[in-house]
PDB file of N, CA and C in Angstrom:
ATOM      1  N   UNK A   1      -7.668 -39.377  25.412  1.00  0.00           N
ATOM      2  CA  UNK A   1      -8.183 -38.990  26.707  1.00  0.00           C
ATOM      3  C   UNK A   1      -7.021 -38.963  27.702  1.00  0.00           C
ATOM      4  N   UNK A   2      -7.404 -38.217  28.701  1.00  0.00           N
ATOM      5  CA  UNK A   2      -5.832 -37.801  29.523  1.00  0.00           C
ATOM      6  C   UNK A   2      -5.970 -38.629  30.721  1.00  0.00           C
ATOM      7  N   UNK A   3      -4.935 -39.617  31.364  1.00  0.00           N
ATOM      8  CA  UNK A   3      -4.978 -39.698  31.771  1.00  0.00           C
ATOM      9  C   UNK A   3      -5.527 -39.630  33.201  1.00  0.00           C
ATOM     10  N   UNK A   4      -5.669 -38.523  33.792  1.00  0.00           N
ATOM     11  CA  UNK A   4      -6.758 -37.461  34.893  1.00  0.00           C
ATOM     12  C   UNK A   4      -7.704 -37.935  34.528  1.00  0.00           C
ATOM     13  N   UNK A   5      -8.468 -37.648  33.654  1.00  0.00           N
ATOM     14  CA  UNK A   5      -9.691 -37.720  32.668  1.00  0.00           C
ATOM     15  C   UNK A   5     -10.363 -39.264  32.734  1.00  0.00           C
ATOM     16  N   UNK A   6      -8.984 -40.024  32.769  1.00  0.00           N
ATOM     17  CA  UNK A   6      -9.602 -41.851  33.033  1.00  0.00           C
ATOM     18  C   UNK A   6      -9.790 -41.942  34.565  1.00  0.00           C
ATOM     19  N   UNK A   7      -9.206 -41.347  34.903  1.00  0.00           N
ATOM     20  CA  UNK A   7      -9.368 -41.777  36.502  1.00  0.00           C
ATOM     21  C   UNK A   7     -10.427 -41.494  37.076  1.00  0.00           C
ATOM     22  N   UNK A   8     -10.775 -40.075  36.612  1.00  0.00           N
ATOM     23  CA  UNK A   8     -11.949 -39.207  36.986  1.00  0.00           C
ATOM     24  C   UNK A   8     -13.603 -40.323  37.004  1.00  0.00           C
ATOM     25  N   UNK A   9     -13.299 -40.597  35.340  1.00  0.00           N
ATOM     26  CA  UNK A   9     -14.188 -41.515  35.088  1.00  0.00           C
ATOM     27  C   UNK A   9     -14.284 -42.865  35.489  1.00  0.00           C
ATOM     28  N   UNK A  10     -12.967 -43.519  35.962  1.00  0.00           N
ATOM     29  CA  UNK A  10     -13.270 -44.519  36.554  1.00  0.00           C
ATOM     30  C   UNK A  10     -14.010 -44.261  38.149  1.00  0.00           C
ATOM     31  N   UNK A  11     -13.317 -43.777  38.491  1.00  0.00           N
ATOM     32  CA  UNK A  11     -13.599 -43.517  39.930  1.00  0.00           C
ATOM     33  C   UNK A  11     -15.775 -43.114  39.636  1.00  0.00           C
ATOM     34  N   UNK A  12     -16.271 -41.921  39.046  1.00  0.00           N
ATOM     35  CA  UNK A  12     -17.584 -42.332  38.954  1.00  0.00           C
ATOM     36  C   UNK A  12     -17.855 -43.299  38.821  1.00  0.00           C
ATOM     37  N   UNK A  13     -17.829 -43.948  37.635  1.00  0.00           N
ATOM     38  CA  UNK A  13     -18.448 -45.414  37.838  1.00  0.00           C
ATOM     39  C   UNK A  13     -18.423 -46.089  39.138  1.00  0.00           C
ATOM     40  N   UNK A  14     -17.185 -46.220  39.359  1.00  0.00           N
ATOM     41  CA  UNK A  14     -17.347 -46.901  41.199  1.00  0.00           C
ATOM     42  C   UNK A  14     -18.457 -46.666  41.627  1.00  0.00           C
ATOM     43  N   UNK A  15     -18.498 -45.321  42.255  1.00  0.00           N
ATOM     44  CA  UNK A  15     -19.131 -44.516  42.821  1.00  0.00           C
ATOM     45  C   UNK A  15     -21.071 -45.167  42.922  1.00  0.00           C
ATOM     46  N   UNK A  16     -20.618 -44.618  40.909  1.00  0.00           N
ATOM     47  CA  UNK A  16     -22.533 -45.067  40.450  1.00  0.00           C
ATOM     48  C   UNK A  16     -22.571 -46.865  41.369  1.00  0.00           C
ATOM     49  N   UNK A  17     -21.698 -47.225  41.107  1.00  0.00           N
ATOM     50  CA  UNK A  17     -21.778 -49.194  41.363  1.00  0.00           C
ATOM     51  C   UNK A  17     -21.971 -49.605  42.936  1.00  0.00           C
ATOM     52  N   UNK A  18     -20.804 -48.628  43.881  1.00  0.00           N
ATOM     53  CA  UNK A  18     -21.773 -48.653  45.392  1.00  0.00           C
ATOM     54  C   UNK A  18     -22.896 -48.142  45.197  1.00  0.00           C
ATOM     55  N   UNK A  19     -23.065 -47.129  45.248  1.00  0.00           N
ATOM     56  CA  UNK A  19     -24.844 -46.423  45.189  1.00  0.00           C
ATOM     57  C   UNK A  19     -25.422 -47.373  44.551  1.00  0.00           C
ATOM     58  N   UNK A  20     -25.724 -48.092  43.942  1.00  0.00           N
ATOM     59  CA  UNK A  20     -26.922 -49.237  43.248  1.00  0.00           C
ATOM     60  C   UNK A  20     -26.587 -49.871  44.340  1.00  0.00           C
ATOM     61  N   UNK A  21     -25.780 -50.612  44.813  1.00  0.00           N
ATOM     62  CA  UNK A  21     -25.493 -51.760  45.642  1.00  0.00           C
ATOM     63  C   UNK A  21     -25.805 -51.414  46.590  1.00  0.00           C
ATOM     64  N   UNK A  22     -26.154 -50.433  46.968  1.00  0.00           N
ATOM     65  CA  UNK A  22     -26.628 -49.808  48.735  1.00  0.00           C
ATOM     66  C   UNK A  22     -27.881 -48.927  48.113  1.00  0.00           C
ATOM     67  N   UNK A  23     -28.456 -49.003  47.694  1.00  0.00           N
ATOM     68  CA  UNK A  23     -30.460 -48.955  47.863  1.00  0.00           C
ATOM     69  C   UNK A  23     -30.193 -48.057  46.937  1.00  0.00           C
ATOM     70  N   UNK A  24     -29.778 -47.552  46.036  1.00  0.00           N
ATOM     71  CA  UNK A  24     -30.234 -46.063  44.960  1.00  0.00           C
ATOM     72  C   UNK A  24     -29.868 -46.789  43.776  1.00  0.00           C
ATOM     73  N   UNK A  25     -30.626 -47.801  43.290  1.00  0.00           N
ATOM     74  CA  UNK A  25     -30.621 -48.014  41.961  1.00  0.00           C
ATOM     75  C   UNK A  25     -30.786 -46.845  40.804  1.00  0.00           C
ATOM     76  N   UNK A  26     -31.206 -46.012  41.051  1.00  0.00           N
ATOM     77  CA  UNK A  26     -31.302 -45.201  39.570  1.00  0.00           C
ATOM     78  C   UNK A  26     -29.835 -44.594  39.885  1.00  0.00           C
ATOM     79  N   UNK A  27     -28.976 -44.608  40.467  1.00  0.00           N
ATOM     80  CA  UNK A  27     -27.845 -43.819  40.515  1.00  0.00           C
ATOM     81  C   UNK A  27     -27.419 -43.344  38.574  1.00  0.00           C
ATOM     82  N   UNK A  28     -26.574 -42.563  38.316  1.00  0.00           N
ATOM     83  CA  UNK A  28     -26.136 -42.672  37.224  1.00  0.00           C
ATOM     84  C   UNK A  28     -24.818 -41.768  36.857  1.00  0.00           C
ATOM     85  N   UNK A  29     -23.702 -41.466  35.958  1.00  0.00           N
ATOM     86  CA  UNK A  29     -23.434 -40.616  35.842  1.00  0.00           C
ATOM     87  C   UNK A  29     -23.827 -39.837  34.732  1.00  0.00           C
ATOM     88  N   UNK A  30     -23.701 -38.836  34.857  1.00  0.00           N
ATOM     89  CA  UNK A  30     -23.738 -37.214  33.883  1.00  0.00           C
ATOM     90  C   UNK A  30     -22.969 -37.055  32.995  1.00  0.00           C
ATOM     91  N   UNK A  31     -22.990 -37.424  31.772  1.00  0.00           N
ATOM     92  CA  UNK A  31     -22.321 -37.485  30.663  1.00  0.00           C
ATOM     93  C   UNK A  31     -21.930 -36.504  30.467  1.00  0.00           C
ATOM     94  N   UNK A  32     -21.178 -35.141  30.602  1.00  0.00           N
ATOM     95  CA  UNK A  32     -21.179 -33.342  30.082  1.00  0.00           C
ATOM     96  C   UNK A  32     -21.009 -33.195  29.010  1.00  0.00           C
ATOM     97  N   UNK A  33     -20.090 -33.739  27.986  1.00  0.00           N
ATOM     98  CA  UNK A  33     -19.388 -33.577  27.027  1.00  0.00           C
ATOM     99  C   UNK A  33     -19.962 -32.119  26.790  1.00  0.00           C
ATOM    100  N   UNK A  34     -19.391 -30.859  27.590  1.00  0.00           N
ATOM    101  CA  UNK A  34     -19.188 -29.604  27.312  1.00  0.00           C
ATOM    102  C   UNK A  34     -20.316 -29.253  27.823  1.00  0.00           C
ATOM    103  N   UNK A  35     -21.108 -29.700  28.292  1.00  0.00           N
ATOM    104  CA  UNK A  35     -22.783 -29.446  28.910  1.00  0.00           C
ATOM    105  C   UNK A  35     -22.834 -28.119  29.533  1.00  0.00           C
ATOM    106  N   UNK A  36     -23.880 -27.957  30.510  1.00  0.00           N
ATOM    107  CA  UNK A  36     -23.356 -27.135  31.387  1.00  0.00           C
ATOM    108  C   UNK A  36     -23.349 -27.480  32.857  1.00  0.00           C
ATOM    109  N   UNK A  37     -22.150 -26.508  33.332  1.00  0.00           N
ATOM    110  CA  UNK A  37     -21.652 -26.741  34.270  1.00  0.00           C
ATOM    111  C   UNK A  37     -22.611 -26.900  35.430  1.00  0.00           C
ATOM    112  N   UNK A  38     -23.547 -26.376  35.622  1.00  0.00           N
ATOM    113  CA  UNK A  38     -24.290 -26.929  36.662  1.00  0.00           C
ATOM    114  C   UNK A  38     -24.896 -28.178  37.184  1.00  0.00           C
ATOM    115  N   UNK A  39     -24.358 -28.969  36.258  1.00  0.00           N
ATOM    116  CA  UNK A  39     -25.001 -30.779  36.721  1.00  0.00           C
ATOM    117  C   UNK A  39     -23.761 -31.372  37.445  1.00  0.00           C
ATOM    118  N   UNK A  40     -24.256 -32.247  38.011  1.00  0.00           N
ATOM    119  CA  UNK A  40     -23.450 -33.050  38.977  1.00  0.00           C
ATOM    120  C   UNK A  40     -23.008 -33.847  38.544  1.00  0.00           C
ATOM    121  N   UNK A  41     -21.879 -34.914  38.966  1.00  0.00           N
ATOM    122  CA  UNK A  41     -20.995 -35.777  38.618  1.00  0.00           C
ATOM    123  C   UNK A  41     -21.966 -37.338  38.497  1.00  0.00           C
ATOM    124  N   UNK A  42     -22.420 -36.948  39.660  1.00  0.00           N
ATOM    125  CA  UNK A  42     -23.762 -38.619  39.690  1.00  0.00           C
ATOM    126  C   UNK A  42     -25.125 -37.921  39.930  1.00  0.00           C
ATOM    127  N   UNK A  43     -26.491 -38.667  38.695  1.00  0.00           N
ATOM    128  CA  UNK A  43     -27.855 -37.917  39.443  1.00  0.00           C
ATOM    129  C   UNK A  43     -28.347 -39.575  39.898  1.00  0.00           C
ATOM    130  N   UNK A  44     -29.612 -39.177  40.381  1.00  0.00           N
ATOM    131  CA  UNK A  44     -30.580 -39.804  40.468  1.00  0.00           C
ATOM    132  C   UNK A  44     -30.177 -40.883  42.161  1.00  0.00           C
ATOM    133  N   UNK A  45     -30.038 -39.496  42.810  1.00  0.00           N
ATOM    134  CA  UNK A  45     -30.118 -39.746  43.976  1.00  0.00           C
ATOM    135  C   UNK A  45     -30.420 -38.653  44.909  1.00  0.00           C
ATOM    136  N   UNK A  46     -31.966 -38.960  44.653  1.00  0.00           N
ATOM    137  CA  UNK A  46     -33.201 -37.437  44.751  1.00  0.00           C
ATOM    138  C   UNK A  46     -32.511 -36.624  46.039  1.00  0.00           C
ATOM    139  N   UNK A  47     -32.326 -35.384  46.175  1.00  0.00           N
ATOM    140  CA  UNK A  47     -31.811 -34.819  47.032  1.00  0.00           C
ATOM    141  C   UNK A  47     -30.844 -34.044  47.411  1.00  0.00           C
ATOM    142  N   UNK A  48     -29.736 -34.292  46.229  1.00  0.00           N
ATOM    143  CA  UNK A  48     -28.470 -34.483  46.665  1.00  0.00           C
ATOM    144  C   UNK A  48     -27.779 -34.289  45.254  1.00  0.00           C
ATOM    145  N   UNK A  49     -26.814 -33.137  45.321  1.00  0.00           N
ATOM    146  CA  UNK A  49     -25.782 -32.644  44.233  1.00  0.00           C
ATOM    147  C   UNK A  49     -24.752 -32.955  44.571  1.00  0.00           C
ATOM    148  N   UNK A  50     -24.246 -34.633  43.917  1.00  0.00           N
ATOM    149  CA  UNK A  50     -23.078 -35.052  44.171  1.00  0.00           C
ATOM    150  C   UNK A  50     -21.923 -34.935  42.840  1.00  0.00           C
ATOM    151  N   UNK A  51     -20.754 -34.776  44.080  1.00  0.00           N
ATOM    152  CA  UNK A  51     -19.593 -34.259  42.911  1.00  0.00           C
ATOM    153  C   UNK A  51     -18.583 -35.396  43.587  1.00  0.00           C
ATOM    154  N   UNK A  52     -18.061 -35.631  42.642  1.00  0.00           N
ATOM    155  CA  UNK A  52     -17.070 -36.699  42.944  1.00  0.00           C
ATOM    156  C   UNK A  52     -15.121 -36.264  42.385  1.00  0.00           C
ATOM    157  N   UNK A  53     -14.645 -36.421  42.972  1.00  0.00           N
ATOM    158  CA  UNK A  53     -13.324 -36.028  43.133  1.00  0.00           C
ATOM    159  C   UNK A  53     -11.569 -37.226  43.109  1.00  0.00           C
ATOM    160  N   UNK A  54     -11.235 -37.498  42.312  1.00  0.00           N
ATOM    161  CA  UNK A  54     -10.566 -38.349  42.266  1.00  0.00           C
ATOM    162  C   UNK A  54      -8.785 -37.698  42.185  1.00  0.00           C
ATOM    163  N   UNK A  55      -8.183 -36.816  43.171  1.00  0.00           N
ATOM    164  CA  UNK A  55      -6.987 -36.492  43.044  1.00  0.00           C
ATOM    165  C   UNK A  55      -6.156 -36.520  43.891  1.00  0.00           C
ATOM    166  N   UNK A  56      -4.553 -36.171  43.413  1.00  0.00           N
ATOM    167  CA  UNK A  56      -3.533 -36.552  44.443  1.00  0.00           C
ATOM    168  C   UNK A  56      -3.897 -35.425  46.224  1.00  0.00           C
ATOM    169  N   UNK A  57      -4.124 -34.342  45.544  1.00  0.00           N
ATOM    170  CA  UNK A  57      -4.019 -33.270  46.420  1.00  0.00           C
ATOM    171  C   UNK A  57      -5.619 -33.128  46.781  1.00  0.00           C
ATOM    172  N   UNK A  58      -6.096 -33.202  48.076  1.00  0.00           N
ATOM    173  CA  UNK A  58      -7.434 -33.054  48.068  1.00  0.00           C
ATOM    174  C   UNK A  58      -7.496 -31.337  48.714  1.00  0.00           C
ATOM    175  N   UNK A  59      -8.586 -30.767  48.640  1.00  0.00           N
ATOM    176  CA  UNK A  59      -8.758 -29.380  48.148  1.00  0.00           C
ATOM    177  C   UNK A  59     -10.731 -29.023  48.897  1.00  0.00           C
ATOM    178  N   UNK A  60     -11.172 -29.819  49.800  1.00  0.00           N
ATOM    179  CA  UNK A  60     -12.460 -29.695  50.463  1.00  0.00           C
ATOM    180  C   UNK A  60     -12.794 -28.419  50.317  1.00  0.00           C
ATOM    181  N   UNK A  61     -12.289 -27.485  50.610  1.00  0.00           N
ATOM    182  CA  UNK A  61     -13.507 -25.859  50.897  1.00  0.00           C
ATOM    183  C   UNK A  61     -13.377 -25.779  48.987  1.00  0.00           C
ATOM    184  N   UNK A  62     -12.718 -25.591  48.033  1.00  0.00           N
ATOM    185  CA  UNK A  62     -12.763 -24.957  46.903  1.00  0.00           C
ATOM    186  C   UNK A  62     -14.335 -26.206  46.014  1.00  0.00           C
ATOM    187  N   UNK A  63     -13.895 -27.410  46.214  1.00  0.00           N
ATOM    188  CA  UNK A  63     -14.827 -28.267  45.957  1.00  0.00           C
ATOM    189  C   UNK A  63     -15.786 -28.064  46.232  1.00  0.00           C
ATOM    190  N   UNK A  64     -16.294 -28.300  47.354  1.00  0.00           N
ATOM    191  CA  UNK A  64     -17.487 -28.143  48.015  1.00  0.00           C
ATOM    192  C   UNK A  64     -18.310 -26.587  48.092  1.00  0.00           C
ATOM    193  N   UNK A  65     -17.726 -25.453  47.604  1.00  0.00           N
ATOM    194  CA  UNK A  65     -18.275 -24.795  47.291  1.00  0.00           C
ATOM    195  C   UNK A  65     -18.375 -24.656  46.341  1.00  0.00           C
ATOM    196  N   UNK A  66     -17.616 -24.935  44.994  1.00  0.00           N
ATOM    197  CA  UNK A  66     -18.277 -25.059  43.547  1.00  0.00           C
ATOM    198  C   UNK A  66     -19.849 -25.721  44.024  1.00  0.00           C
ATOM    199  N   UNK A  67     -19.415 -26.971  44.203  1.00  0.00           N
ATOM    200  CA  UNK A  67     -20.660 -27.514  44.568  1.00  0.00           C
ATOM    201  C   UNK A  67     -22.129 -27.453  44.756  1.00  0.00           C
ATOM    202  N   UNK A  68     -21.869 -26.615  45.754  1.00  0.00           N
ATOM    203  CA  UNK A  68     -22.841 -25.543  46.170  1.00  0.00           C
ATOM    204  C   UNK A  68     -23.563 -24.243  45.405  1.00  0.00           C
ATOM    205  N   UNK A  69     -22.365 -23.725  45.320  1.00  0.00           N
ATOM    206  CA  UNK A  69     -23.077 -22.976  44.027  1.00  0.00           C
ATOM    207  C   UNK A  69     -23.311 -23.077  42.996  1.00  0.00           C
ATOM    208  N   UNK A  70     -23.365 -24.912  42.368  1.00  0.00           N
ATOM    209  CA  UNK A  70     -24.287 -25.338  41.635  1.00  0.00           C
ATOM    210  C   UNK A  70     -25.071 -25.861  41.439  1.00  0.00           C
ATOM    211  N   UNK A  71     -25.700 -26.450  43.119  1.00  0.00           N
ATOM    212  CA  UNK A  71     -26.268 -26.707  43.609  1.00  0.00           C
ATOM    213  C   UNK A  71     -27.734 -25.644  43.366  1.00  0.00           C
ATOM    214  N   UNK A  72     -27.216 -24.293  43.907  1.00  0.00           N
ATOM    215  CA  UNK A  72     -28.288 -23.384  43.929  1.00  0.00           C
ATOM    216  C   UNK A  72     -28.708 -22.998  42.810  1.00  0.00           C
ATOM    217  N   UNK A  73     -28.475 -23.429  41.665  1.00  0.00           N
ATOM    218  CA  UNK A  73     -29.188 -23.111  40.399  1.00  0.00           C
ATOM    219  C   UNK A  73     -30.048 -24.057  39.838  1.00  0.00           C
ATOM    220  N   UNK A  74     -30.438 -24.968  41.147  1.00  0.00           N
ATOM    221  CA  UNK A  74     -31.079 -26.355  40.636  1.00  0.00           C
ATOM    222  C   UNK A  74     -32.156 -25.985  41.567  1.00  0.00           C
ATOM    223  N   UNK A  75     -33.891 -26.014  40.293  1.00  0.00           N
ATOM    224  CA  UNK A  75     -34.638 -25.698  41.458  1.00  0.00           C
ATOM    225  C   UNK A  75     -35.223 -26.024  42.571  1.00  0.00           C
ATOM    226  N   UNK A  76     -34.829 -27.796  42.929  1.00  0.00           N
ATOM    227  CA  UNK A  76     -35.128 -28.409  43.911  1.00  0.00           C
ATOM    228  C   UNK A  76     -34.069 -28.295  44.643  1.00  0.00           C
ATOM    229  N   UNK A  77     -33.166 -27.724  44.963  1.00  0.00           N
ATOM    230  CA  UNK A  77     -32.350 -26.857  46.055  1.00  0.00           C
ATOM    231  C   UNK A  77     -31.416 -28.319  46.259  1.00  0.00           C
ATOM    232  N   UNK A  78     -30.558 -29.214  45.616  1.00  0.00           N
ATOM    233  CA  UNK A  78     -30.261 -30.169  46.267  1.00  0.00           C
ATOM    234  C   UNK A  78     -29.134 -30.425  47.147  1.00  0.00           C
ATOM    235  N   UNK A  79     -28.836 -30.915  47.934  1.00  0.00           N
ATOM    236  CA  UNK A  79     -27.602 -30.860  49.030  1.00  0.00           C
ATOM    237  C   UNK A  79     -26.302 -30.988  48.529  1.00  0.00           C
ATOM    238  N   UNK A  80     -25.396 -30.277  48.431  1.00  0.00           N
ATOM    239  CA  UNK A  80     -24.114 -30.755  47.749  1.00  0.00           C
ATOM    240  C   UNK A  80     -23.321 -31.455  48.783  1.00  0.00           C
ATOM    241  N   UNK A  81     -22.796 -32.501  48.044  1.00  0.00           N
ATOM    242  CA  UNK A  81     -22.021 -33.252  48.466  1.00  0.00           C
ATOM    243  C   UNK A  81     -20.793 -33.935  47.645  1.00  0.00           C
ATOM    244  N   UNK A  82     -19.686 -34.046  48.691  1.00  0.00           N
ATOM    245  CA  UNK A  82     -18.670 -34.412  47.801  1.00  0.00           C
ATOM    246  C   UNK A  82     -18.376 -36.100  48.400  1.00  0.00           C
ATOM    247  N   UNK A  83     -18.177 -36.689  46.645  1.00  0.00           N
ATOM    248  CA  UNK A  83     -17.458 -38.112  47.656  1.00  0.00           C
ATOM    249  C   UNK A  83     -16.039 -38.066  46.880  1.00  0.00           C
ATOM    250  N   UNK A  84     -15.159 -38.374  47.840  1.00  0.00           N
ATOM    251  CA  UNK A  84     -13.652 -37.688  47.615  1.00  0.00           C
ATOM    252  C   UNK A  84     -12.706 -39.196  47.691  1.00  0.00           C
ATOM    253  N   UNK A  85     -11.967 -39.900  46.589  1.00  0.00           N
ATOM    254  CA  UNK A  85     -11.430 -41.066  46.868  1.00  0.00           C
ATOM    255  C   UNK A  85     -10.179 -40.756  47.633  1.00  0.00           C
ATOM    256  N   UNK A  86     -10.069 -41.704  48.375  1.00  0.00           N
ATOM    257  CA  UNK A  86      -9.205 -41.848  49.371  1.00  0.00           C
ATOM    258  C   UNK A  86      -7.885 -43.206  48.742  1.00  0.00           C
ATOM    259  N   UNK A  87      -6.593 -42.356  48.286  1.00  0.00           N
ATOM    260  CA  UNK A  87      -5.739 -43.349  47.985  1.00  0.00           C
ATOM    261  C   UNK A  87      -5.535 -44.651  48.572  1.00  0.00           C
ATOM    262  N   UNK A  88      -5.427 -45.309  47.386  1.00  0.00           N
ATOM    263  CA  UNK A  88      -4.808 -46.878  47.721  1.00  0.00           C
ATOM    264  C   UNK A  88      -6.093 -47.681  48.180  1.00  0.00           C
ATOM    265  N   UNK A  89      -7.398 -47.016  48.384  1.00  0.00           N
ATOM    266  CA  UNK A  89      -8.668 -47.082  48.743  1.00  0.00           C
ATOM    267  C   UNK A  89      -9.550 -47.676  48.150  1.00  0.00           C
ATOM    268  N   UNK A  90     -11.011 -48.855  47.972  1.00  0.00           N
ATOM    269  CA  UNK A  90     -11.363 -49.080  46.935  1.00  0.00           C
ATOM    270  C   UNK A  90     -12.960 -47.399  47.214  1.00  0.00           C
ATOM    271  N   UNK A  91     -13.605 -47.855  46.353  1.00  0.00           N
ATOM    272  CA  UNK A  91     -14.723 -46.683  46.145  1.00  0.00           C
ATOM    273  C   UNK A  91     -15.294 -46.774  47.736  1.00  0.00           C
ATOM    274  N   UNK A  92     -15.407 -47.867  47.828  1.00  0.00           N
ATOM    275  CA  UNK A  92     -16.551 -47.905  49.081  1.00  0.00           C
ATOM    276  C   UNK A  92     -16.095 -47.301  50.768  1.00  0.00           C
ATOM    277  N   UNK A  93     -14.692 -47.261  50.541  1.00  0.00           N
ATOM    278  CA  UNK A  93     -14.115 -46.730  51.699  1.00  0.00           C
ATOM    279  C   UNK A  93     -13.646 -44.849  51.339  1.00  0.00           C
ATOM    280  N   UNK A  94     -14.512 -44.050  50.115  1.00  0.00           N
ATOM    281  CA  UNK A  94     -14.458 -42.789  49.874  1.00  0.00           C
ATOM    282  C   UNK A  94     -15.200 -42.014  51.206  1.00  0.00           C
ATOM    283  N   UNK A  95     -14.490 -40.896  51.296  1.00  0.00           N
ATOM    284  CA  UNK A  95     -15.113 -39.996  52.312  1.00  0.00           C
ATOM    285  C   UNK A  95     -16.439 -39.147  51.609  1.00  0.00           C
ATOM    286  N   UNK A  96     -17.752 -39.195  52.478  1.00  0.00           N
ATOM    287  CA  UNK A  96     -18.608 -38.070  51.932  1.00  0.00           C
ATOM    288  C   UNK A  96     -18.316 -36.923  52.827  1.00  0.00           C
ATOM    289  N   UNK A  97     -18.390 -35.862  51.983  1.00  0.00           N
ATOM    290  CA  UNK A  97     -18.282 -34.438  52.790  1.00  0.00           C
ATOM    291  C   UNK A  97     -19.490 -33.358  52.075  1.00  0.00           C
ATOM    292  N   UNK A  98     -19.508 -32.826  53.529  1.00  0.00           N
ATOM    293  CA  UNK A  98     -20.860 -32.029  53.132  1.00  0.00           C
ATOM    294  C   UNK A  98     -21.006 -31.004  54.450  1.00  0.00           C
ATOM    295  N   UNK A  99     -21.127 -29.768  54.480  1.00  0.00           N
ATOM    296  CA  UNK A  99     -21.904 -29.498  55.190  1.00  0.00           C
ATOM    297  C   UNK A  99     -22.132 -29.366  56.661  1.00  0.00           C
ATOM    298  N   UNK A 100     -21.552 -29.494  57.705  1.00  0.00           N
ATOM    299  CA  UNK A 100     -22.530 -29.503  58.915  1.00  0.00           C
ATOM    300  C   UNK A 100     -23.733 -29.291  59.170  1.00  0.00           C
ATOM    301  N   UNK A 101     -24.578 -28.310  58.235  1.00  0.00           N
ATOM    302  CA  UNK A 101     -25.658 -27.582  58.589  1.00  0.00           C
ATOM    303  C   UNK A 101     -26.702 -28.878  57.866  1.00  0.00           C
ATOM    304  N   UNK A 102     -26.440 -29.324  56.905  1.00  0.00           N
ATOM    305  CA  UNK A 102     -26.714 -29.636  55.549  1.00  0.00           C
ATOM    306  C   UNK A 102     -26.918 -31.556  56.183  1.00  0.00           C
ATOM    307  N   UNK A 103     -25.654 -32.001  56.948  1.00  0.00           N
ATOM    308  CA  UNK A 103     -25.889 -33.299  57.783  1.00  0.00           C
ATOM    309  C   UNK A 103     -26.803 -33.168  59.108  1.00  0.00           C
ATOM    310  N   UNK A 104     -27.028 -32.238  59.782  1.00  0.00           N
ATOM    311  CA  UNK A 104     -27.638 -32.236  61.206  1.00  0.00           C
ATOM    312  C   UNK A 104     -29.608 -32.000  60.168  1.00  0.00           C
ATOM    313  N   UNK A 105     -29.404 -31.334  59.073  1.00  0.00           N
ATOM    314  CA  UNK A 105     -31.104 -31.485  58.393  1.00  0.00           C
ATOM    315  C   UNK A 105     -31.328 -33.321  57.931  1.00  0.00           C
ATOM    316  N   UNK A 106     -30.425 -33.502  57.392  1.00  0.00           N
ATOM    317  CA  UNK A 106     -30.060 -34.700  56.714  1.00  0.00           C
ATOM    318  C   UNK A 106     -30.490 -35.792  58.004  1.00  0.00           C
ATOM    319  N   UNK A 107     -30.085 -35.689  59.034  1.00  0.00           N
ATOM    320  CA  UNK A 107     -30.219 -36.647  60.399  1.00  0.00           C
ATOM    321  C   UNK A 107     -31.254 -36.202  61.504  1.00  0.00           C
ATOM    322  N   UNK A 108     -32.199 -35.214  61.095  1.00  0.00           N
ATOM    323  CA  UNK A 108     -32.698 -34.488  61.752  1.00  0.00           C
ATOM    324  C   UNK A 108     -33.554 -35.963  62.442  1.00  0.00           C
ATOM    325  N   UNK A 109     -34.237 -36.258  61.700  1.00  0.00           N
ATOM    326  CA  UNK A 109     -36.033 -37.202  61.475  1.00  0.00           C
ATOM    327  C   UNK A 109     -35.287 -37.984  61.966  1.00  0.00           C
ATOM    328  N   UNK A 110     -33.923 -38.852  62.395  1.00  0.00           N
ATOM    329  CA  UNK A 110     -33.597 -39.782  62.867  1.00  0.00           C
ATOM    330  C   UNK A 110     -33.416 -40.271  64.284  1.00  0.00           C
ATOM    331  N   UNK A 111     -33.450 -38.150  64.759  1.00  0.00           N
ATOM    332  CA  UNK A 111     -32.612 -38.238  66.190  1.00  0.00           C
ATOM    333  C   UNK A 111     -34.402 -38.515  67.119  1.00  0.00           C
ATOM    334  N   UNK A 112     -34.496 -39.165  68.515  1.00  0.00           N
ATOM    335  CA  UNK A 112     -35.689 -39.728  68.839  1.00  0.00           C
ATOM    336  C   UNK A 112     -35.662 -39.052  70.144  1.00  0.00           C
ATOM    337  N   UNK A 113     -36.363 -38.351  70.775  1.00  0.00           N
ATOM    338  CA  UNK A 113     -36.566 -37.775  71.594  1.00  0.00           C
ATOM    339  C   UNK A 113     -36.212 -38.665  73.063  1.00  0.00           C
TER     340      UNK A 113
END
């Protein structure tokens, strides 16, 4: 296994291990071994097509629109989102990125007249 390839996978796991620890116990990752490409990096966090990203050079618009457009082949339409590790960083201090349109629906029910 390549190096890249361990990191990739470590870094999910993190990922899955905050998400349980902050209310989404079913978190999980997506095993592919050659699958298809339209599943996400972590499921079972109803809503939401998360892709996770563990590299030197970060790369937001090319990501986040894969994302997306694999997002839309899922028929519950789910939000793509990227959580992107941030060097020297542990998991829990990763950036989520997503969207503007996609966070103001996401925060809609929150904002109080």
């Amino acid at each position: 296994m390549s190096r890249e390839k361990d990191k990739g996978d470590r870094f999910e796991r993190d990922v899955v291990r905050v998400l349980r620890a902050n209310g989404h116990p079913h978190a999980e990752r997506l095993l592919r071994l050659g699958a298809h490409a339209d599943f996400a990096d972590i499921a079972g966090v109803p809503g939401f097509h998360i892709e996770c990203r563990d590299r030197g050079r970060i790369e937001l618009g090319p990501w986040l629109a894969l994302a997306a457009a694999e997002a839309r082949h899922i028929p519950s339409l789910p939000t793509p989102v990227l959580v992107v590790k941030r060097r020297q960083h542990a998991a829990e201090a990763a950036y989520v990125v997503m969207e503007l349109a996609a966070f103001a629906r996401l925060i809609a029910d929150q904002v109080t007249a």
